[in-house]
Protein backbone atom coordinates (compact mmCIF):
# COMPACT_ATOMS: atom_id res chain seq x y z
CA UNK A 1 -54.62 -15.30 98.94
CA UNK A 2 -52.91 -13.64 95.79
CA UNK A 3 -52.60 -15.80 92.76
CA UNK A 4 -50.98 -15.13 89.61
CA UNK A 5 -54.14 -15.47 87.43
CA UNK A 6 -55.27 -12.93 89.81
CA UNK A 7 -52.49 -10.89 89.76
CA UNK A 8 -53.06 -10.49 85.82
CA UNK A 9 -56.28 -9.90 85.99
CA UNK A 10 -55.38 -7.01 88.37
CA UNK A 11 -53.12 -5.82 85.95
CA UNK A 12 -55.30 -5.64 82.85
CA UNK A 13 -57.43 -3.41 84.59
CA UNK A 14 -54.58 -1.05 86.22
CA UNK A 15 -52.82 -0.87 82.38
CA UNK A 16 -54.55 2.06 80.75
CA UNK A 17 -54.69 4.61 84.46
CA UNK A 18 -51.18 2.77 85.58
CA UNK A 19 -48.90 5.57 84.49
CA UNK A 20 -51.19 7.75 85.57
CA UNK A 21 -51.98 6.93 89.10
CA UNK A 22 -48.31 5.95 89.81
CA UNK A 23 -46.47 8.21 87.64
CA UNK A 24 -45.29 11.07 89.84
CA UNK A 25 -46.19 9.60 93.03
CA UNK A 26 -43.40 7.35 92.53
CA UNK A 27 -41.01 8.83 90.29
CA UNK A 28 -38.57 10.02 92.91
CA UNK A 29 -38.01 6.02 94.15
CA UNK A 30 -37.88 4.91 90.59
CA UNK A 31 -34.67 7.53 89.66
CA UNK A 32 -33.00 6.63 93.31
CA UNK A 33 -33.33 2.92 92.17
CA UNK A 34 -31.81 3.37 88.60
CA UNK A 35 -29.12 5.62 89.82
CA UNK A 36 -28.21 2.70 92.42
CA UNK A 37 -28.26 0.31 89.24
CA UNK A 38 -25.59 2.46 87.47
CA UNK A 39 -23.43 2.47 90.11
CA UNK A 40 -23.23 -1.17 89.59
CA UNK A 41 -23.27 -0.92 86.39
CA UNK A 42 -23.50 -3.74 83.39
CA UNK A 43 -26.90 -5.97 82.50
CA UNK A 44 -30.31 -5.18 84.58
CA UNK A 45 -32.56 -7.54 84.74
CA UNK A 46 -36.07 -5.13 85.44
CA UNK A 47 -38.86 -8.10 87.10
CA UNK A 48 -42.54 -6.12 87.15
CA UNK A 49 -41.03 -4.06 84.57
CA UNK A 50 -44.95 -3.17 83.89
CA UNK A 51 -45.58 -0.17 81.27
CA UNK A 52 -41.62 0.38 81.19
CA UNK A 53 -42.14 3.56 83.61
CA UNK A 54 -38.67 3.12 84.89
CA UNK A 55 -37.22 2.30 81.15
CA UNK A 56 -35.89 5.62 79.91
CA UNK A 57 -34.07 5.73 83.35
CA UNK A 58 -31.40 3.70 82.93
CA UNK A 59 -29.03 4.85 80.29
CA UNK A 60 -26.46 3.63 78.58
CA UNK A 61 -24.02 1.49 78.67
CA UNK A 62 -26.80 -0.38 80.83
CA UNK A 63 -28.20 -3.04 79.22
CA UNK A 64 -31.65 -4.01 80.37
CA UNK A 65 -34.28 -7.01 80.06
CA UNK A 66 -37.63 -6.54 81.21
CA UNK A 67 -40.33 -9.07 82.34
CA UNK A 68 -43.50 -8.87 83.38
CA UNK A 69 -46.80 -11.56 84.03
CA UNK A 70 -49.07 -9.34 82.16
CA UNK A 71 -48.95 -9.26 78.22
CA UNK A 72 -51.64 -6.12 78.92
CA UNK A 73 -48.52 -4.16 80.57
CA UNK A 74 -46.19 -5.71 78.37
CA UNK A 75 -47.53 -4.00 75.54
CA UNK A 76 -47.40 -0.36 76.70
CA UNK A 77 -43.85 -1.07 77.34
CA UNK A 78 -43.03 -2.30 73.87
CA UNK A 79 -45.34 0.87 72.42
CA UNK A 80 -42.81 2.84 74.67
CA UNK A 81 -39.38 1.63 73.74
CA UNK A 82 -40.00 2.41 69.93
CA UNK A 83 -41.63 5.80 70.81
CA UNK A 84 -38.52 6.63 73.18
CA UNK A 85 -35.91 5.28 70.77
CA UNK A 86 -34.35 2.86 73.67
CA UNK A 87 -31.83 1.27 72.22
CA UNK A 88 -30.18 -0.27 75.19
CA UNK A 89 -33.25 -2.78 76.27
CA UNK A 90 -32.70 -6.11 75.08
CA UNK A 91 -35.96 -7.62 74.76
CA UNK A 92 -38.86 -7.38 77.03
CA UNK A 93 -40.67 -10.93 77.62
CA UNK A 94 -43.52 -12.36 79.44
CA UNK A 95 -42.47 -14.42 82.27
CA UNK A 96 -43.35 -15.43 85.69
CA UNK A 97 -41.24 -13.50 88.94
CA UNK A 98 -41.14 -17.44 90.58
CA UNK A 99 -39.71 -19.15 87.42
CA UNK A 100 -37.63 -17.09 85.43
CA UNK A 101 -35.95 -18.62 82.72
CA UNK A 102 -32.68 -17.37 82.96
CA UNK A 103 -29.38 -19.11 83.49
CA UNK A 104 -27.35 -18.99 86.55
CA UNK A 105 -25.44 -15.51 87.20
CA UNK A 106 -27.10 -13.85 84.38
CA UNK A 107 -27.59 -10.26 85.62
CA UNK A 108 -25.12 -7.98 87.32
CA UNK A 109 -28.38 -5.76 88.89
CA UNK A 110 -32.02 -7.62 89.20
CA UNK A 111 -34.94 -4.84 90.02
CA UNK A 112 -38.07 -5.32 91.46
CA UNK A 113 -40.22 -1.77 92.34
CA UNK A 114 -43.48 -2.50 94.00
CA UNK A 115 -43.52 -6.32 92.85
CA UNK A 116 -42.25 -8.52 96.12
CA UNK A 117 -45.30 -7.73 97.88
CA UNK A 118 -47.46 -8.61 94.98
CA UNK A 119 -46.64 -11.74 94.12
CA UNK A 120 -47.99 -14.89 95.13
CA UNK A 121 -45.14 -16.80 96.52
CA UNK A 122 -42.35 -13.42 97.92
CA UNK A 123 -39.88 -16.34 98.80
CA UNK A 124 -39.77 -18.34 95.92
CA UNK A 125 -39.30 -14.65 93.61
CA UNK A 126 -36.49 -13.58 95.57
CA UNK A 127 -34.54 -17.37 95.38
CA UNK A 128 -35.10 -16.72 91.94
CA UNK A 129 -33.28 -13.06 92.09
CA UNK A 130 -30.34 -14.48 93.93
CA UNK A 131 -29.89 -17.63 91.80
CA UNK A 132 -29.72 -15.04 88.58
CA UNK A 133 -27.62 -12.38 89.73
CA UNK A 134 -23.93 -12.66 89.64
CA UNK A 135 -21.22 -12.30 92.43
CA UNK A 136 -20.93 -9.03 92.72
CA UNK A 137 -23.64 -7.65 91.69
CA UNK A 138 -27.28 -6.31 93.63
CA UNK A 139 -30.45 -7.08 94.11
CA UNK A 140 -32.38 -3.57 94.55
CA UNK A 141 -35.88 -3.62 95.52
CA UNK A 142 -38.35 -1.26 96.25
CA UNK A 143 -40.56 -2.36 98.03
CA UNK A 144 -43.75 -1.33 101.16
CA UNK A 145 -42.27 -2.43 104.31
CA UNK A 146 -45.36 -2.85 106.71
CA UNK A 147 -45.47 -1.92 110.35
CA UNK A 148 -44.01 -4.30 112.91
CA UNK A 149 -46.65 -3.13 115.59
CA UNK A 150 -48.96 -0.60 116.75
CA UNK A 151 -51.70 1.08 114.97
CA UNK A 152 -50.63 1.32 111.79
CA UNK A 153 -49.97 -2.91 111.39
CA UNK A 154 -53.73 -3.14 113.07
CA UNK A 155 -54.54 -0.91 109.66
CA UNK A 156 -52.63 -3.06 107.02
CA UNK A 157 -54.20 -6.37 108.45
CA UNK A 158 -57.16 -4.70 108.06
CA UNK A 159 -56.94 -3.61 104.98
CA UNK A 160 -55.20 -6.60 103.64
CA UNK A 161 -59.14 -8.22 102.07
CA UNK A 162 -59.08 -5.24 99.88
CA UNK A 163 -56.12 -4.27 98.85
CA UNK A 164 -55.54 -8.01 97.66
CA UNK A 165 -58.16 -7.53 94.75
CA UNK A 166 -56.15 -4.43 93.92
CA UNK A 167 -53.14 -7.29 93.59
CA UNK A 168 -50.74 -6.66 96.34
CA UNK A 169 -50.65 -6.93 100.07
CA UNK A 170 -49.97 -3.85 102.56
CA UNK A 171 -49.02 -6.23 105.19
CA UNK A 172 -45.45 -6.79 104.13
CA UNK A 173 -43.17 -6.17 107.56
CA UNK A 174 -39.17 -6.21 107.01
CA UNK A 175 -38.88 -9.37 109.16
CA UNK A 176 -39.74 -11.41 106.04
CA UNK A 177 -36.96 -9.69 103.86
CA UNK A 178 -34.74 -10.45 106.93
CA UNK A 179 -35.85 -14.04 107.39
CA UNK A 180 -35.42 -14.64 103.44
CA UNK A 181 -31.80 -13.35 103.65
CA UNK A 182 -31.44 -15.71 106.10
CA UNK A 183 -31.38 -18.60 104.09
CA UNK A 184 -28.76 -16.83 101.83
CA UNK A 185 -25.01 -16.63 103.40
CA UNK A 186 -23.75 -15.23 100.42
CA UNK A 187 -26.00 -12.35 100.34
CA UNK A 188 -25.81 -9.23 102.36
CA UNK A 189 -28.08 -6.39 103.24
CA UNK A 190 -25.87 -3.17 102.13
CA UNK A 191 -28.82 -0.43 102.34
CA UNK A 192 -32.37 0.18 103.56
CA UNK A 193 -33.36 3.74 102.72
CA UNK A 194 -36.93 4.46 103.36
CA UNK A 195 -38.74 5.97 100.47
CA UNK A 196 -41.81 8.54 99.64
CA UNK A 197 -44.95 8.24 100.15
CA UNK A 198 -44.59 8.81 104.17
CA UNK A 199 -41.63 6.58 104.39
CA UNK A 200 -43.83 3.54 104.20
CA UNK A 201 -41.82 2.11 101.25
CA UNK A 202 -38.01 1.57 101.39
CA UNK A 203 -35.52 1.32 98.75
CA UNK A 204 -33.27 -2.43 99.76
CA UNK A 205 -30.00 -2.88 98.21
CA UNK A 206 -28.72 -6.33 98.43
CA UNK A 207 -25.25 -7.40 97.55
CA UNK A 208 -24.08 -10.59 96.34
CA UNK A 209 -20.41 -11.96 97.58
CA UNK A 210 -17.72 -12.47 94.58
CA UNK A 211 -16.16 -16.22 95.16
CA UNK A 212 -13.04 -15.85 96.09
């Protein structure tokens, strides 16, 4: 089972090669998932914002906070927000995914790319997305979607022993995402785009009902 002193540990060893080994292989998701953020529009709360990879993509007047479990990542983001000039991220802090300390409604847009399936508790993260975003606003994930059936699910389940020490699970099927949303009348599934490599990952837009 993932846990998050695993999860860090993980992370300390993917800092240095992380920008490397995901850099272009993902940045095509990454700019689909900012430009969905401006379109909302207002504050962006980034959760795995890692190395800040995805930082210099969301311009002003966005305002972004970015958190992240591991101090190791942490500090390649800080390193790149003074070497990029950013002036629209407010702070980036260490902070758990499953206890955010945030108030109610605090975020117009909360993103998560590649972190639901890599936490230890996928539930308890994305209660914490919906009780910090405000009416109106989206939760946009990207995220793997596993296989519902067939060979490729036989694969994931399979693979599932390793790719844990890596820090994530590829057994990850949409039906938890559905059963999750669930539990949440006031949210709403508004997009599920599927997303390079091989369509295995999907870009999830979730919106959040305004009280009338």
């Amino acid at each position: 089972m993932i846990d998050t002193q695993g999860v860090m540990r993980s992370y300390r060893r993917w800092a240095p090669v992380y920008d490397i080994v995901f850099g272009k292989l993902f940045a095509g998701p990454r700019a689909e998932a900012a430009e969905a953020a401006r379109r909302v529009g207002g504050r962006v709360l980034e959760v795995g914002v890692g190395t800040g990879i995805a930082l210099a993509s969301y311009k002003s007047p966005l305002r972004v906070v970015g958190i992240d479990v591991s101090r190791d990542m942490l500090a390649r983001a800080r390193k790149r927000v003074t070497a990029l000039g950013l002036d629209n991220i407010e702070e980036l802090v260490e902070m758990d995914a499953q206890r955010l300390a945030f108030d109610d409604a605090s975020f117009d847009v909360v993103m998560a790319q590649y972190v639901v399936n890599t936490v230890p508790d996928p539930d308890s993260a994305l209660d914490e997305f919906a009780r910090v975003l405000r009416p109106g606003g989206e939760i946009i994930l990207v995220n793997r979607i596993g296989a519902e059936s067939g060979p490729r699910r036989a694969v994931e389940r399979g693979l599932q022993p390793i790719v844990e020490r890596l820090g994530w699970r590829s057994e990850f099927p949409f039906a938890r995402f559905e059963a999750w949303l669930a539990r949440w009348p006031g949210l709403h599934l508004v997009e599920r785009r599927p997303m390079p490599p091989f369509g295995h990952f999907a870009l999830l837009r979730v919106a959040k009902l305004r009280v009338s």
